[in-house]
PDB file of N, CA and C in Angstrom:
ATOM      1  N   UNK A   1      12.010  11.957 -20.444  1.00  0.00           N
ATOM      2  CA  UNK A   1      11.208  10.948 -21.108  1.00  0.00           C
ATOM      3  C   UNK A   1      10.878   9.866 -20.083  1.00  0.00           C
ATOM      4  N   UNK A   2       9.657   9.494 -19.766  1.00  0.00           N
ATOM      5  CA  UNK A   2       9.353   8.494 -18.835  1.00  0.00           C
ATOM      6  C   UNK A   2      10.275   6.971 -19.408  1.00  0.00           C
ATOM      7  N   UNK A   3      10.401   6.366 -18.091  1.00  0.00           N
ATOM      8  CA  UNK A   3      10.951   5.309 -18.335  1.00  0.00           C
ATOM      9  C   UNK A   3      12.463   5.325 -18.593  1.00  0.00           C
ATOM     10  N   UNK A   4      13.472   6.833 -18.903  1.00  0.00           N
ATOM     11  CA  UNK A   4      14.237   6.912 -19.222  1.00  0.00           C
ATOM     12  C   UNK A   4      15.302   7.156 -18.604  1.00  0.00           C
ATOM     13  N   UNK A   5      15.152   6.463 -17.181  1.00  0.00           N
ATOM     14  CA  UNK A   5      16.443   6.748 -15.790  1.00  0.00           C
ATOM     15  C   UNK A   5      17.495   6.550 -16.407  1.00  0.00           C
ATOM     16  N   UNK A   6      18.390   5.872 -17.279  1.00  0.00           N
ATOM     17  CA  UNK A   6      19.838   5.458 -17.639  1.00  0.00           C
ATOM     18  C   UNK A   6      20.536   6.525 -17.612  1.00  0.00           C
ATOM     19  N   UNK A   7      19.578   7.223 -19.275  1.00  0.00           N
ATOM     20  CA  UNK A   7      20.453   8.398 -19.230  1.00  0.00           C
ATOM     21  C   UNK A   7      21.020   9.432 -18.205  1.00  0.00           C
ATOM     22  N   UNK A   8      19.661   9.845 -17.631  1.00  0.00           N
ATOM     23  CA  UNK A   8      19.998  10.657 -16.508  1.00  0.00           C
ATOM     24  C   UNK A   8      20.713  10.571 -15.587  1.00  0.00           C
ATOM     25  N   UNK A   9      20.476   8.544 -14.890  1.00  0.00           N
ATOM     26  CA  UNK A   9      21.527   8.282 -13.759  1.00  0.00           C
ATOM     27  C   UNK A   9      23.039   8.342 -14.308  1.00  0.00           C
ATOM     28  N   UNK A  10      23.194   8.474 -16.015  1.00  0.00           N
ATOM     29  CA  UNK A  10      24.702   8.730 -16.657  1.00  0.00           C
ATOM     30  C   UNK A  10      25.327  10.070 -16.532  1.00  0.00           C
ATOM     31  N   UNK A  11      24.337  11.266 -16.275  1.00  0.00           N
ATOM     32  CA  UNK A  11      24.299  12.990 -16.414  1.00  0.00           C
ATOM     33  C   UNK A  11      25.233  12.624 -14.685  1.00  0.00           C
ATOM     34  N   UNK A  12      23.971  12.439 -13.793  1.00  0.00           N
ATOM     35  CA  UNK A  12      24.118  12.717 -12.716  1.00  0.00           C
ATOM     36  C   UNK A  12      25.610  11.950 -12.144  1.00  0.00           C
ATOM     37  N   UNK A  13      25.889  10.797 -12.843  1.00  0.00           N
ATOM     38  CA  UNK A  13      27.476  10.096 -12.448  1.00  0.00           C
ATOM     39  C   UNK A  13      28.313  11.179 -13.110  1.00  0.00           C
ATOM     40  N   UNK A  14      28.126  11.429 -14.007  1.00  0.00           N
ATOM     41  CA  UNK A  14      29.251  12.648 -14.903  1.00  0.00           C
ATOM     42  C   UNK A  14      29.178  13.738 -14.246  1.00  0.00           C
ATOM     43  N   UNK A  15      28.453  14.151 -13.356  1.00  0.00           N
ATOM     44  CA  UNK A  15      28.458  15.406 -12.666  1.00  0.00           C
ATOM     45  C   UNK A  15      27.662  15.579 -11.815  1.00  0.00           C
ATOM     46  N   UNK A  16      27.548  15.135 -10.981  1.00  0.00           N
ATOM     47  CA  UNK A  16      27.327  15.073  -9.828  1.00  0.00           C
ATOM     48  C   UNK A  16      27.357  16.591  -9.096  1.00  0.00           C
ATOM     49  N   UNK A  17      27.744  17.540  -9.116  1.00  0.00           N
ATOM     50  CA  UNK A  17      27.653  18.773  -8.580  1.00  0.00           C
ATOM     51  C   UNK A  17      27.000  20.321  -9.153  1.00  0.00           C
ATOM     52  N   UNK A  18      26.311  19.243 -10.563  1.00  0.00           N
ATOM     53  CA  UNK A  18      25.488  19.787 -11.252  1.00  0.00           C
ATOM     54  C   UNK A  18      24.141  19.522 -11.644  1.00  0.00           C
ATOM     55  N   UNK A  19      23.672  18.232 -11.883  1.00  0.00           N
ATOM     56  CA  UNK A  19      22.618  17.588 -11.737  1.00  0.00           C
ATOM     57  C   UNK A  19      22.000  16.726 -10.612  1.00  0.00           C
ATOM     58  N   UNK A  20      20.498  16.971 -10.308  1.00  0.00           N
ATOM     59  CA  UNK A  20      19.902  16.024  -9.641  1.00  0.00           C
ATOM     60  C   UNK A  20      18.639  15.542 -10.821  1.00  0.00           C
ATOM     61  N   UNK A  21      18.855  14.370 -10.603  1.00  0.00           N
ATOM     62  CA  UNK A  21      18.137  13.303 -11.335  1.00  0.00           C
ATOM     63  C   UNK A  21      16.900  13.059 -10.848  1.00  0.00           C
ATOM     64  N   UNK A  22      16.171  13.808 -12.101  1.00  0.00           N
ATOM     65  CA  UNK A  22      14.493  13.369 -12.091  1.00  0.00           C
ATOM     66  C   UNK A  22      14.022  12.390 -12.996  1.00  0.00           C
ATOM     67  N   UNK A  23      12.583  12.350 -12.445  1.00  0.00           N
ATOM     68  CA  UNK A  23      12.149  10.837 -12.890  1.00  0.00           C
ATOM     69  C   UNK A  23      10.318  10.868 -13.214  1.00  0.00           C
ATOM     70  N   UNK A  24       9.891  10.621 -14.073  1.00  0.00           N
ATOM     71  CA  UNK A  24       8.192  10.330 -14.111  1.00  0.00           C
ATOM     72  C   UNK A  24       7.594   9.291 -13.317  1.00  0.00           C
ATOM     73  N   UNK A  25       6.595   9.158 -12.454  1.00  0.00           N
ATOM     74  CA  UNK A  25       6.700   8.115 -11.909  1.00  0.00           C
ATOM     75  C   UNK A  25       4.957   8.330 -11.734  1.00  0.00           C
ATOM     76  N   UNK A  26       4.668   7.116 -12.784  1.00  0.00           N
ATOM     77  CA  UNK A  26       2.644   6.917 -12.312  1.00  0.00           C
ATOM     78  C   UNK A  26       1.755   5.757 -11.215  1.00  0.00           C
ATOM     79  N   UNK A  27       1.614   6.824 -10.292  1.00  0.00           N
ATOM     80  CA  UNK A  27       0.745   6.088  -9.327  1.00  0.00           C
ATOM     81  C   UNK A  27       0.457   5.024  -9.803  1.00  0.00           C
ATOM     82  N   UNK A  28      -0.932   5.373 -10.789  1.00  0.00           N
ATOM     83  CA  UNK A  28      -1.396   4.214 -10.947  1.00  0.00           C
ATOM     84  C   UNK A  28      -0.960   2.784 -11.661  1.00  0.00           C
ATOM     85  N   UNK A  29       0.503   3.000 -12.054  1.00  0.00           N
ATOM     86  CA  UNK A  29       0.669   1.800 -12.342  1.00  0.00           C
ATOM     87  C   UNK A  29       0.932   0.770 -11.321  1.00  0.00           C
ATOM     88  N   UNK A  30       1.006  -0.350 -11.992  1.00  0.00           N
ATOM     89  CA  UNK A  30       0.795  -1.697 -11.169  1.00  0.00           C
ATOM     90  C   UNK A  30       2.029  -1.861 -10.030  1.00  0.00           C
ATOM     91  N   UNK A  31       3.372  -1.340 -10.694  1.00  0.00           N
ATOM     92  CA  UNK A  31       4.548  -1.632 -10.316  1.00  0.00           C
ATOM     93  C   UNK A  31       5.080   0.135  -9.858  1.00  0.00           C
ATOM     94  N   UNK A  32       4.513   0.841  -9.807  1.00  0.00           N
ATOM     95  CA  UNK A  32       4.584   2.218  -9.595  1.00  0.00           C
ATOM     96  C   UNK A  32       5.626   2.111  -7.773  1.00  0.00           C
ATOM     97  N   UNK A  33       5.193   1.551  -6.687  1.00  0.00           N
ATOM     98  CA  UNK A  33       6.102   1.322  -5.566  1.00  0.00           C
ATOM     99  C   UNK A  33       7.244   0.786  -5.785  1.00  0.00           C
ATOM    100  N   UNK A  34       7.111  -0.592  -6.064  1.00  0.00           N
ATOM    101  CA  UNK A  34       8.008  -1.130  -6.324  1.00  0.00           C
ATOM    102  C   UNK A  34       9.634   0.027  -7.558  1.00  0.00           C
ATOM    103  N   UNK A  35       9.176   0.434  -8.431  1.00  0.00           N
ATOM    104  CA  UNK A  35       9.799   0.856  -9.232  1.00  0.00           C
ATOM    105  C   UNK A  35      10.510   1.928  -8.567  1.00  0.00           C
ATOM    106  N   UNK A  36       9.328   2.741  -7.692  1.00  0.00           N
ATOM    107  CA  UNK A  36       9.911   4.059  -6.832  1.00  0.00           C
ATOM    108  C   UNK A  36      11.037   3.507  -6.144  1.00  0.00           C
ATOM    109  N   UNK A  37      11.233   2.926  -5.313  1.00  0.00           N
ATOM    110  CA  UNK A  37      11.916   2.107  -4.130  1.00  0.00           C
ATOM    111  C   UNK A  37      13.266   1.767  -4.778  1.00  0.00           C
ATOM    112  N   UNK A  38      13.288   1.150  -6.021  1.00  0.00           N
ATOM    113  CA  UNK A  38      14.262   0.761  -6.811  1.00  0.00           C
ATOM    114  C   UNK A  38      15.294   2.324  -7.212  1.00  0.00           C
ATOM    115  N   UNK A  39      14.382   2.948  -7.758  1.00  0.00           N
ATOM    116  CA  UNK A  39      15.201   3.872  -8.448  1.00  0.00           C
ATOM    117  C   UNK A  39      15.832   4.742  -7.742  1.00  0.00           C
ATOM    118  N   UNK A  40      14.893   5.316  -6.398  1.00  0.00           N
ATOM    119  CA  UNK A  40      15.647   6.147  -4.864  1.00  0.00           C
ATOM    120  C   UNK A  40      16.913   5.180  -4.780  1.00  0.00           C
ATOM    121  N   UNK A  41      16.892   3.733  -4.432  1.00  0.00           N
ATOM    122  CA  UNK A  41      17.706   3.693  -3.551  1.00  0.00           C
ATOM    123  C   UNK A  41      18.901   3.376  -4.604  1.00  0.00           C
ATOM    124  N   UNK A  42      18.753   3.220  -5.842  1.00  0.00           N
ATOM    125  CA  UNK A  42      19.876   3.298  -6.831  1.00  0.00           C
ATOM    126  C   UNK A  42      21.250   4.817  -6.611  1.00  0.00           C
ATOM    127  N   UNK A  43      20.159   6.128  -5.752  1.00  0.00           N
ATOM    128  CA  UNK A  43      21.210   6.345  -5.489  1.00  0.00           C
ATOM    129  C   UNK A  43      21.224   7.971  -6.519  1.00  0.00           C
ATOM    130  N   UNK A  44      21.252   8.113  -7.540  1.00  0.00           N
ATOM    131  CA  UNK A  44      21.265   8.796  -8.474  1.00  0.00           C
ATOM    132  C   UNK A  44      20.278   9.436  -8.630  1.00  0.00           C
ATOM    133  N   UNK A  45      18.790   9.023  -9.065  1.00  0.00           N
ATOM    134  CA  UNK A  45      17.603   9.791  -9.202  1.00  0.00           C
ATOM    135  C   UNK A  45      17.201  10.222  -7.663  1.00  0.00           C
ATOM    136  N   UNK A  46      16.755  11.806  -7.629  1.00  0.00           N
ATOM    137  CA  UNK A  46      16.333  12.166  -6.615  1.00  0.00           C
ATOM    138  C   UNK A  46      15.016  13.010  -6.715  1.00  0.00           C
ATOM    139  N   UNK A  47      14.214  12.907  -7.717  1.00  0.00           N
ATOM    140  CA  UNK A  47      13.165  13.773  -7.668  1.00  0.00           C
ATOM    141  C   UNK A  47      12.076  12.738  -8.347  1.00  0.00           C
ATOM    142  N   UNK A  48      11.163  12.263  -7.938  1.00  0.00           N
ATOM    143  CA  UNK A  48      10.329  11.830  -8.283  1.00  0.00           C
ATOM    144  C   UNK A  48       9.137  12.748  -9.196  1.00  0.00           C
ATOM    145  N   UNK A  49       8.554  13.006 -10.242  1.00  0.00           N
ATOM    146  CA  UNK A  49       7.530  14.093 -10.918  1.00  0.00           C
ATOM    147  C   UNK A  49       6.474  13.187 -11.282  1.00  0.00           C
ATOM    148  N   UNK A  50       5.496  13.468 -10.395  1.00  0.00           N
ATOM    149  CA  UNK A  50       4.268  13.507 -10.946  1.00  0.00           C
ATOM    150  C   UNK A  50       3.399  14.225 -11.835  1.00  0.00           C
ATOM    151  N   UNK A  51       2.800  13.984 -12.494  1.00  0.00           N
ATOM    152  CA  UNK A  51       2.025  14.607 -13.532  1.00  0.00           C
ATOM    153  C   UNK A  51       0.497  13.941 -13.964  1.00  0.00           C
ATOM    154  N   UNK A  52      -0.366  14.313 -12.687  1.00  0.00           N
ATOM    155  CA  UNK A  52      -1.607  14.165 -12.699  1.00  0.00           C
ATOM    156  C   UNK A  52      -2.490  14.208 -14.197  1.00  0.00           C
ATOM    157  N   UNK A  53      -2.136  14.772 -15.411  1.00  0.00           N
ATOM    158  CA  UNK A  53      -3.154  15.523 -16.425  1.00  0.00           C
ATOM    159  C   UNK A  53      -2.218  14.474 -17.610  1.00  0.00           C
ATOM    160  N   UNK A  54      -1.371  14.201 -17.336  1.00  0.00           N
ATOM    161  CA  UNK A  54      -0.760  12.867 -18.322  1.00  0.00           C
ATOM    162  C   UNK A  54      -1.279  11.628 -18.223  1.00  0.00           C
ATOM    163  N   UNK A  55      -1.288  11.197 -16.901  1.00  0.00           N
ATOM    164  CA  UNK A  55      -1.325   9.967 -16.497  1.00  0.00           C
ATOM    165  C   UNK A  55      -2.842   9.866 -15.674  1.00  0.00           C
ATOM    166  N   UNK A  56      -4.051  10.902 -15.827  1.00  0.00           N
ATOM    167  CA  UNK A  56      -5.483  11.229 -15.226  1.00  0.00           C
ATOM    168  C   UNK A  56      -5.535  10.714 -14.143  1.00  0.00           C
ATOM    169  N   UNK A  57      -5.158  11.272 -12.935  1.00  0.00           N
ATOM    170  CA  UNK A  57      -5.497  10.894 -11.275  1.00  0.00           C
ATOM    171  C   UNK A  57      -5.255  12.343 -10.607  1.00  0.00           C
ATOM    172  N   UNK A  58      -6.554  12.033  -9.704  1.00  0.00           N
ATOM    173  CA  UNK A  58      -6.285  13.343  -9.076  1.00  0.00           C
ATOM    174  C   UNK A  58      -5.171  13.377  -7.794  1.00  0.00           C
ATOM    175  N   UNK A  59      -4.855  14.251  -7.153  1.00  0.00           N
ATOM    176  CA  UNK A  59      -3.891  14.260  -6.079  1.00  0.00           C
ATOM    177  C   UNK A  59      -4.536  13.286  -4.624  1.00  0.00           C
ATOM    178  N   UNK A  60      -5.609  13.510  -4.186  1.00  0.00           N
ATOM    179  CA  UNK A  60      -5.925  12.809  -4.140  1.00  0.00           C
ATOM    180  C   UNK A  60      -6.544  11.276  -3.459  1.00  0.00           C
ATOM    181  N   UNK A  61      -5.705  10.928  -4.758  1.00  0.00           N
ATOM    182  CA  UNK A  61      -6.128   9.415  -4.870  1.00  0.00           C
ATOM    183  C   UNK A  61      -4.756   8.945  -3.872  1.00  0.00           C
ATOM    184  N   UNK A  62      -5.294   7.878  -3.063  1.00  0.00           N
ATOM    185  CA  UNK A  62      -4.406   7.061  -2.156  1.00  0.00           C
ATOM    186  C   UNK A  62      -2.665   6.647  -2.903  1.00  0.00           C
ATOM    187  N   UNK A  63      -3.208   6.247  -4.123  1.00  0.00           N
ATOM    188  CA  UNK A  63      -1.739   5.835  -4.648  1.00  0.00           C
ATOM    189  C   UNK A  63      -0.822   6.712  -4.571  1.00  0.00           C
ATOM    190  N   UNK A  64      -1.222   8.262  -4.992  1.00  0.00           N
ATOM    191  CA  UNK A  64       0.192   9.086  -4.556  1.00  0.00           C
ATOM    192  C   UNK A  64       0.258   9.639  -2.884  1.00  0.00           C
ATOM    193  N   UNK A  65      -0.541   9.087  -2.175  1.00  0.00           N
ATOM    194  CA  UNK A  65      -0.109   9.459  -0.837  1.00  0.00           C
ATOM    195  C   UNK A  65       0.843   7.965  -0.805  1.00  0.00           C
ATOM    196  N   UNK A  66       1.092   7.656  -1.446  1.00  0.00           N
ATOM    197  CA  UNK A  66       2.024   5.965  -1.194  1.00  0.00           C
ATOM    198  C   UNK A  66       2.901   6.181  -2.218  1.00  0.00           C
ATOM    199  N   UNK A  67       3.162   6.793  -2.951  1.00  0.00           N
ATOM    200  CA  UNK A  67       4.074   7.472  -3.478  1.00  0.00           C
ATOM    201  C   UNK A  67       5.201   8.379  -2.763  1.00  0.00           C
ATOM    202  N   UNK A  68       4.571   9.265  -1.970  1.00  0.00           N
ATOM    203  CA  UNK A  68       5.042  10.445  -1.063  1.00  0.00           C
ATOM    204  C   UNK A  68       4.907  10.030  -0.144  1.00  0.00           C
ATOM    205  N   UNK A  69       4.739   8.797   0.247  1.00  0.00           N
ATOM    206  CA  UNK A  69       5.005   7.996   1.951  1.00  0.00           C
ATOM    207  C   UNK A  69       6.417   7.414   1.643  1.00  0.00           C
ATOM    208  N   UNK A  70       6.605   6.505   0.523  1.00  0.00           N
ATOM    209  CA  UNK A  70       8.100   5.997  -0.162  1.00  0.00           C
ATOM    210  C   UNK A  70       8.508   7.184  -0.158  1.00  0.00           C
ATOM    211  N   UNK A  71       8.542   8.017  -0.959  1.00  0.00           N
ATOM    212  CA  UNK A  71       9.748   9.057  -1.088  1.00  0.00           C
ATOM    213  C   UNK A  71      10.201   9.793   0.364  1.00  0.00           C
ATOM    214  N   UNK A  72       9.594  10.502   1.369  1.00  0.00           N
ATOM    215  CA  UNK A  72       9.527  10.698   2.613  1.00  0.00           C
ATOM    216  C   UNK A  72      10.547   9.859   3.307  1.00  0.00           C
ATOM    217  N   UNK A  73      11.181   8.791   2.954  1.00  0.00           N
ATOM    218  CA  UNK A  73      11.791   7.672   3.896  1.00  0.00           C
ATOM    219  C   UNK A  73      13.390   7.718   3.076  1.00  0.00           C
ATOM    220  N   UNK A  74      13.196   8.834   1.914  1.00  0.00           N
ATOM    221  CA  UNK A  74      14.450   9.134   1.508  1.00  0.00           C
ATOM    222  C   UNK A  74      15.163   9.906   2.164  1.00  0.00           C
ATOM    223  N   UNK A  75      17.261   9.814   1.760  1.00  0.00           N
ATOM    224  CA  UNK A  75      17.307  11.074   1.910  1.00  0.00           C
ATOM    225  C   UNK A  75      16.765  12.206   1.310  1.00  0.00           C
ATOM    226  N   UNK A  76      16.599  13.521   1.776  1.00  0.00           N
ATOM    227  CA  UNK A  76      16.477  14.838   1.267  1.00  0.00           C
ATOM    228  C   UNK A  76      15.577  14.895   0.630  1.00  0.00           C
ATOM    229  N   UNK A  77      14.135  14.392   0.849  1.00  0.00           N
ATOM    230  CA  UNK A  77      12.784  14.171   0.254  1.00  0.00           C
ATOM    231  C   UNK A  77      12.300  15.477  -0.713  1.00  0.00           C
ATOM    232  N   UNK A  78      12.116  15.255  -2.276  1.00  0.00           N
ATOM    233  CA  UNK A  78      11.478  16.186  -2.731  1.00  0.00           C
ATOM    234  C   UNK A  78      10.583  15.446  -4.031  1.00  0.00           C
ATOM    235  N   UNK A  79       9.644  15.930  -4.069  1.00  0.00           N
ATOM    236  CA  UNK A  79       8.490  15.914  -5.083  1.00  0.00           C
ATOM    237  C   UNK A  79       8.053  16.968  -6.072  1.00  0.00           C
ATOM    238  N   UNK A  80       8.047  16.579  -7.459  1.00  0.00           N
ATOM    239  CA  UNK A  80       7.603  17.138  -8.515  1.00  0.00           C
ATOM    240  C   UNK A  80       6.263  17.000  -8.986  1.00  0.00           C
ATOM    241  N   UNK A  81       5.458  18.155  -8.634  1.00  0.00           N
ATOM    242  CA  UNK A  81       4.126  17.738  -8.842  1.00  0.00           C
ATOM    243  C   UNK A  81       3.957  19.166  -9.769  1.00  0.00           C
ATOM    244  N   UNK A  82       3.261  18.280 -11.202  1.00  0.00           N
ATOM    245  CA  UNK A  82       3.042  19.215 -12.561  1.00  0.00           C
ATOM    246  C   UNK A  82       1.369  19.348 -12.361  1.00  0.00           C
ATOM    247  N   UNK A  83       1.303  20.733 -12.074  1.00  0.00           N
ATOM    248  CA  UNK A  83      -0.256  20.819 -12.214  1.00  0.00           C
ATOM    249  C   UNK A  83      -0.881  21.203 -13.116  1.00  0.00           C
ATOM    250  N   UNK A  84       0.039  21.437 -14.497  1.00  0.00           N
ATOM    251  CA  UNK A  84      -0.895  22.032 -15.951  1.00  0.00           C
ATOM    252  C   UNK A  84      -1.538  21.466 -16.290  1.00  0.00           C
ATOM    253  N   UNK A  85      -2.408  21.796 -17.283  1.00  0.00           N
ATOM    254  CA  UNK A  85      -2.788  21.118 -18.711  1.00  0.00           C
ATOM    255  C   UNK A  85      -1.883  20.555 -19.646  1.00  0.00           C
ATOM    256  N   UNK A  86      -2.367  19.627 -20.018  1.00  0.00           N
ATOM    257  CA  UNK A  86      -1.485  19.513 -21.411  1.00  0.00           C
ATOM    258  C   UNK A  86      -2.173  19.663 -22.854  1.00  0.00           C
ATOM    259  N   UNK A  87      -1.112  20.752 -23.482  1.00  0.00           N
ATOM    260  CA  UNK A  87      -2.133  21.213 -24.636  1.00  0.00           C
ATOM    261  C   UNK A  87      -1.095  20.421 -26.113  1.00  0.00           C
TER     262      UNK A  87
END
């Protein structure tokens, strides 16, 4: 569920050798860097997911190359990029 790091950063403290902690994260919002930056370095969430056809931007657009410039400066850099439809 976007917006819903707690829970997950709670999965990933409880087990840690079972979960890695993903996350929704929209370019285009205002606070979209800032928020990224926060939640990497919290430590717990490690997958950032984009989802172009939720949030309408194409790949692209500058904001997620600044998305995937922040994440890149993590450890063990990985990206979730959803290319469906949503029906």
């Amino acid at each position: 569920i976007p917006g819903d790091e707690p829970s997950v950063e709670a999965a990933v403290s409880a087990y840690p050798e079972r979960f890695w902690g993903y996350f929704f994260v929209n370019p285009l919002a205002p606070v979209a860097p800032e928020r990224l930056r926060s939640v990497l370095e919290r430590g717990k969430m490690r997958v950032p997911c984009l989802f172009p056809a939720m949030h309408a931007y194409p790949l692209s657009d500058a904001r997620v190359a600044a998305v995937l410039d922040t994440v890149e400066k993590s450890p063990k850099p990985v990206v979730l990029v959803h290319c469906g439809v949503l029906s």
